[in-house]
Protein backbone atom coordinates (compact mmCIF):
# COMPACT_ATOMS: atom_id res chain seq x y z
CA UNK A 1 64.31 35.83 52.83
CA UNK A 2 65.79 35.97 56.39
CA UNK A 3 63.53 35.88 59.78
CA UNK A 4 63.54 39.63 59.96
CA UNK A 5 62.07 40.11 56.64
CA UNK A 6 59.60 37.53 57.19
CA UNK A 7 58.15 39.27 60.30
CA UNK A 8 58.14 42.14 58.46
CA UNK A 9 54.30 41.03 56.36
CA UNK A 10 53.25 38.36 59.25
CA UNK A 11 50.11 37.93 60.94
CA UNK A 12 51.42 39.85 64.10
CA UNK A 13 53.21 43.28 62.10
CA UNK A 14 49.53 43.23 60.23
CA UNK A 15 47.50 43.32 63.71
CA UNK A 16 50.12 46.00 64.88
CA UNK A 17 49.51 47.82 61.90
CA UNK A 18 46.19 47.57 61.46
CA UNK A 19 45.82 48.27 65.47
CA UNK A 20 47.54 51.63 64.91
CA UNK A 21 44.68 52.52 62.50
CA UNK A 22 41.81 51.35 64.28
CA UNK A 23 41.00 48.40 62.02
CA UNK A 24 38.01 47.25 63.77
CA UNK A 25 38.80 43.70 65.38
CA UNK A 26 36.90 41.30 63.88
CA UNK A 27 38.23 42.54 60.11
CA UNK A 28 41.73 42.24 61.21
CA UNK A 29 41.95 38.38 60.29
CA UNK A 30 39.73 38.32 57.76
CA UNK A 31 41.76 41.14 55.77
CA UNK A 32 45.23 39.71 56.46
CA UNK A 33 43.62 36.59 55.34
CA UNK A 34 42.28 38.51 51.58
CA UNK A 35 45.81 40.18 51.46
CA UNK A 36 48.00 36.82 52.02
CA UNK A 37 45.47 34.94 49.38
CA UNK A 38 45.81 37.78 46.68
CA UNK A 39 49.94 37.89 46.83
CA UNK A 40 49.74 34.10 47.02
CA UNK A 41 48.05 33.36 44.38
CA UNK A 42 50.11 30.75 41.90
CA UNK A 43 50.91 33.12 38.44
CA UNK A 44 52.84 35.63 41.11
CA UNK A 45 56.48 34.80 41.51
CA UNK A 46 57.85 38.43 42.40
CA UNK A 47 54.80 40.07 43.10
CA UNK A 48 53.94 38.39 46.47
CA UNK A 49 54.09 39.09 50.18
CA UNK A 50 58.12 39.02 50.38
CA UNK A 51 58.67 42.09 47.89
CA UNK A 52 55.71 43.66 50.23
CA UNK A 53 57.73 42.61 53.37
CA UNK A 54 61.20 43.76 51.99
CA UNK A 55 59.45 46.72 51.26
CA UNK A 56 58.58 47.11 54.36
CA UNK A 57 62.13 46.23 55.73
CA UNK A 58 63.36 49.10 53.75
CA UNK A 59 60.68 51.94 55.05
CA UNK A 60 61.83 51.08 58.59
CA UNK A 61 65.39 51.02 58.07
CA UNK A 62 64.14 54.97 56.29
CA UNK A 63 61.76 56.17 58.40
CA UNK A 64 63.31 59.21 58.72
CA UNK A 65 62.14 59.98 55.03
CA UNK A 66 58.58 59.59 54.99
CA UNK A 67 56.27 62.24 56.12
CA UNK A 68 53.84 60.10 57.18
CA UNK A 69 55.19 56.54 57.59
CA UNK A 70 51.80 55.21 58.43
CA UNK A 71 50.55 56.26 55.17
CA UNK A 72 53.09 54.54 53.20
CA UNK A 73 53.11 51.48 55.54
CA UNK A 74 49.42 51.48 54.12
CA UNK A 75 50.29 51.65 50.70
CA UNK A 76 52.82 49.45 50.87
CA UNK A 77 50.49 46.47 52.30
CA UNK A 78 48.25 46.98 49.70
CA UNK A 79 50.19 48.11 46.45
CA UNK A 80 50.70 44.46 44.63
CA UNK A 81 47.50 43.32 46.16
CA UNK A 82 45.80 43.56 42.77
CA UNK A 83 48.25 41.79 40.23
CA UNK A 84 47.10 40.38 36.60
CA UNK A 85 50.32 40.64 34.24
CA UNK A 86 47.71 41.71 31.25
CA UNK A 87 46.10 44.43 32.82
CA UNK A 88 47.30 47.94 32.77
CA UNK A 89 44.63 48.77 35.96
CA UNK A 90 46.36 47.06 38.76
CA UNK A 91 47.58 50.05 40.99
CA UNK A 92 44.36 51.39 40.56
CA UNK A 93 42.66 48.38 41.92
CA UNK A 94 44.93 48.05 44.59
CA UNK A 95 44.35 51.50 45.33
CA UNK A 96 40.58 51.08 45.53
CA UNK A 97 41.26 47.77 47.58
CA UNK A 98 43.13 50.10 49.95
CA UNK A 99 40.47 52.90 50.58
CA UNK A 100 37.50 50.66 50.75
CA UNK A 101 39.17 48.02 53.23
CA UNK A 102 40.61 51.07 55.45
CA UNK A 103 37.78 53.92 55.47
CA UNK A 104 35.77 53.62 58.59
CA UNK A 105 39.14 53.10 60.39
CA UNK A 106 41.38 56.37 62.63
CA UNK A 107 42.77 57.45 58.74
CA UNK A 108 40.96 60.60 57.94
CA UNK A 109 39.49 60.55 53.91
CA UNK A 110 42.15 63.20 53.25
CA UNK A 111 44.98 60.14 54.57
CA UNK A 112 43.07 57.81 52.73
CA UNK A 113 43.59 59.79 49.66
CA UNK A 114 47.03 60.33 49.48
CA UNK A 115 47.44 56.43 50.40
CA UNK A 116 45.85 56.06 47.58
CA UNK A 117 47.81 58.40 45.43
CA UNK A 118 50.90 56.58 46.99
CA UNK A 119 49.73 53.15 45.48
CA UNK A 120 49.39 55.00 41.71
CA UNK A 121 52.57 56.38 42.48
CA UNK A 122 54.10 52.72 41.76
CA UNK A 123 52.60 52.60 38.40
CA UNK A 124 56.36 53.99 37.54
CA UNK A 125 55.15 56.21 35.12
CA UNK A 126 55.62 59.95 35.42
CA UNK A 127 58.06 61.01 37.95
CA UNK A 128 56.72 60.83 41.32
CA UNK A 129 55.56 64.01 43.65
CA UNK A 130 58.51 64.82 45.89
CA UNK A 131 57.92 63.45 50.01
CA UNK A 132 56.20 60.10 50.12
CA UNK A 133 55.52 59.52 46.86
CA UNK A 134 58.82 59.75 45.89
CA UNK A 135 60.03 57.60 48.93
CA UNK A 136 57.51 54.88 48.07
CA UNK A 137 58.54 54.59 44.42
CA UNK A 138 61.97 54.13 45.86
CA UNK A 139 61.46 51.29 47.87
CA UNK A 140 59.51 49.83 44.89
CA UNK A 141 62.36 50.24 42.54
CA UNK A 142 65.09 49.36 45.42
CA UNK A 143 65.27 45.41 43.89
CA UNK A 144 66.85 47.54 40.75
CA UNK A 145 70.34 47.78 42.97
CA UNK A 146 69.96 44.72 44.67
CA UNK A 147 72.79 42.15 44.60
CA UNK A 148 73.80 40.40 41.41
CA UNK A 149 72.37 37.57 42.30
CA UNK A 150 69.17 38.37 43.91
CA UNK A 151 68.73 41.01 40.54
CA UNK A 152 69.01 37.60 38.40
CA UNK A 153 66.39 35.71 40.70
CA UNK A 154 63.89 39.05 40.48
CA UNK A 155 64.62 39.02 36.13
CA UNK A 156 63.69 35.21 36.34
CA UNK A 157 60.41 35.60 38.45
CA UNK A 158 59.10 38.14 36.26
CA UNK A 159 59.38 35.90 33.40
CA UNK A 160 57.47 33.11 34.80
CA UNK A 161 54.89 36.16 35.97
CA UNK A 162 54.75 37.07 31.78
CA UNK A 163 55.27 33.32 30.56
CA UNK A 164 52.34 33.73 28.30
CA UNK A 165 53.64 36.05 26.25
CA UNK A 166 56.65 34.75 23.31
CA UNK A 167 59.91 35.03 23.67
CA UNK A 168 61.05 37.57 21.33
CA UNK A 169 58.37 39.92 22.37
CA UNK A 170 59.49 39.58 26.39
CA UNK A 171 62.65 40.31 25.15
CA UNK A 172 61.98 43.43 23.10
CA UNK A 173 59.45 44.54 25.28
CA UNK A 174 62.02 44.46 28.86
CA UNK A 175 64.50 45.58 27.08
CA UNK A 176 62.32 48.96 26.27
CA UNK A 177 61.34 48.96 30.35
CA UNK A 178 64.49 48.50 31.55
CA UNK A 179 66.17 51.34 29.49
CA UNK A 180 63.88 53.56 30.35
CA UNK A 181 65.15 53.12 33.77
CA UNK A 182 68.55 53.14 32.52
CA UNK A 183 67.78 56.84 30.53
CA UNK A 184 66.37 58.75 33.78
CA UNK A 185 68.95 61.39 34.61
CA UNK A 186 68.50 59.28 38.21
CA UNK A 187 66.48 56.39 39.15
CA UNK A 188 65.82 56.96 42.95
CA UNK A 189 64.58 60.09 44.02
CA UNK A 190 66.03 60.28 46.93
CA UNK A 191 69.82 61.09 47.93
CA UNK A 192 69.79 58.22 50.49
CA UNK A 193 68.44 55.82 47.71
CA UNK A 194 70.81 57.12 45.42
CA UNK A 195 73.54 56.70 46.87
CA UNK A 196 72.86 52.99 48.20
CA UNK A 197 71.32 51.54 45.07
CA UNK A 198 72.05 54.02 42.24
CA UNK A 199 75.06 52.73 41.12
CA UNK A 200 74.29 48.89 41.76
CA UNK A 201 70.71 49.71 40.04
CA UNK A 202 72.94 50.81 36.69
CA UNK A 203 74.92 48.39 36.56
CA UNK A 204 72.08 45.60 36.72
CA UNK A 205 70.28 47.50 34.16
CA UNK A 206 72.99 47.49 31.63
CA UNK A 207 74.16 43.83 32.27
CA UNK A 208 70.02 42.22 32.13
CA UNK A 209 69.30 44.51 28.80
CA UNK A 210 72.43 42.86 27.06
CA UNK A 211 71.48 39.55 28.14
CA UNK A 212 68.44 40.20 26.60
CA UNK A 213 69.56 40.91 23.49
């Protein structure tokens, strides 16, 4: 990860961040300190703080998309901050992680509810509400089209993150997920997505499902 991804999910972006929405002071540390132990934890190997700060890279190099781009900054800190590869409830945790770490700040309960929706957003299931939720599912998905090799290095951390479960199932079972990428009529919402990482995204697809066969 180069030095402008990296600053992108340090200690001083956080404090700017959580300046601009009144994060009390003295909870500033202490919740950059929660956030960097949760995507550090030792079973994550994609889902840590450099997908949240290429993430991040990727909203401001689209800001021009987002409605509110301090709402999806939000969700984007906290989407992964729950991860347990065998449970189904992880946005949803993240999302409550989110609401109860940030209410009492400058967001309003109505922000603080579509920052939440924006976190459930990622679960990747049904197709995302068009403006931010659509953007932030984008960025999610945006490792889909990255380069060949960095699309290999993603496939490989996700099997150490499911390591537990056989081989044959993994195999069966990411085949399914990635061809259900493969079958959407698009994968990125977006027309600025699309045409940056639609193509790249399909081609990755096809050439990780028949390695997995």
């Amino acid at each position: 990860m180069d030095d402008v991804t990296t600053h992108l999910a340090d200690h001083a972006s956080w404090t700017d961040f959580a300046e601009r929405v009144g994060l009390p002071a003295p909870r500033r540390d202490e919740e950059y300190a929660a956030l960097t132990a949760a995507y550090g934890e030792p079973h994550r190997h994609y889902h840590t703080l450099e997908h949240v700060a290429s993430c991040l890279v990727l909203l401001s190099e689209h800001a021009e998309l987002a409605t509110s781009k301090t709402e999806v900054e939000a969700a984007l800190w906290y989407h992964d901050a729950v991860y347990d590869a065998k449970s189904s409830r992880n946005e949803e945790k993240s999302a409550d992680w989110a609401v109860a770490s940030l209410r009492g700040t400058d967001l309003s309960e109505e922000q603080l509810a579509r920052i939440r929706d924006l976190i459930l957003a990622t679960r990747h299931g049904d197709p995302p509400a068009p403006g931010d939720p659509t953007l932030i599912v984008d960025v999610d998905l945006a490792i889909l089209g990255a380069p060949p090799d960095e699309y290999q290095r993603y496939e490989v951390a996700i099997r150490k993150e499911y390591r537990w479960v056989p081989g044959f199932l993994f195999r069966k079972k990411r085949r399914e997920i990635l061809q259900s990428f493969l079958d959407r009529p698009a994968i990125y919402g977006t027309e600025e997505f699309r045409k940056r990482f639609e193509a790249p995204a399909r081609r990755n697809l096809e050439q990780a499902i028949a390695a997995l066969r």
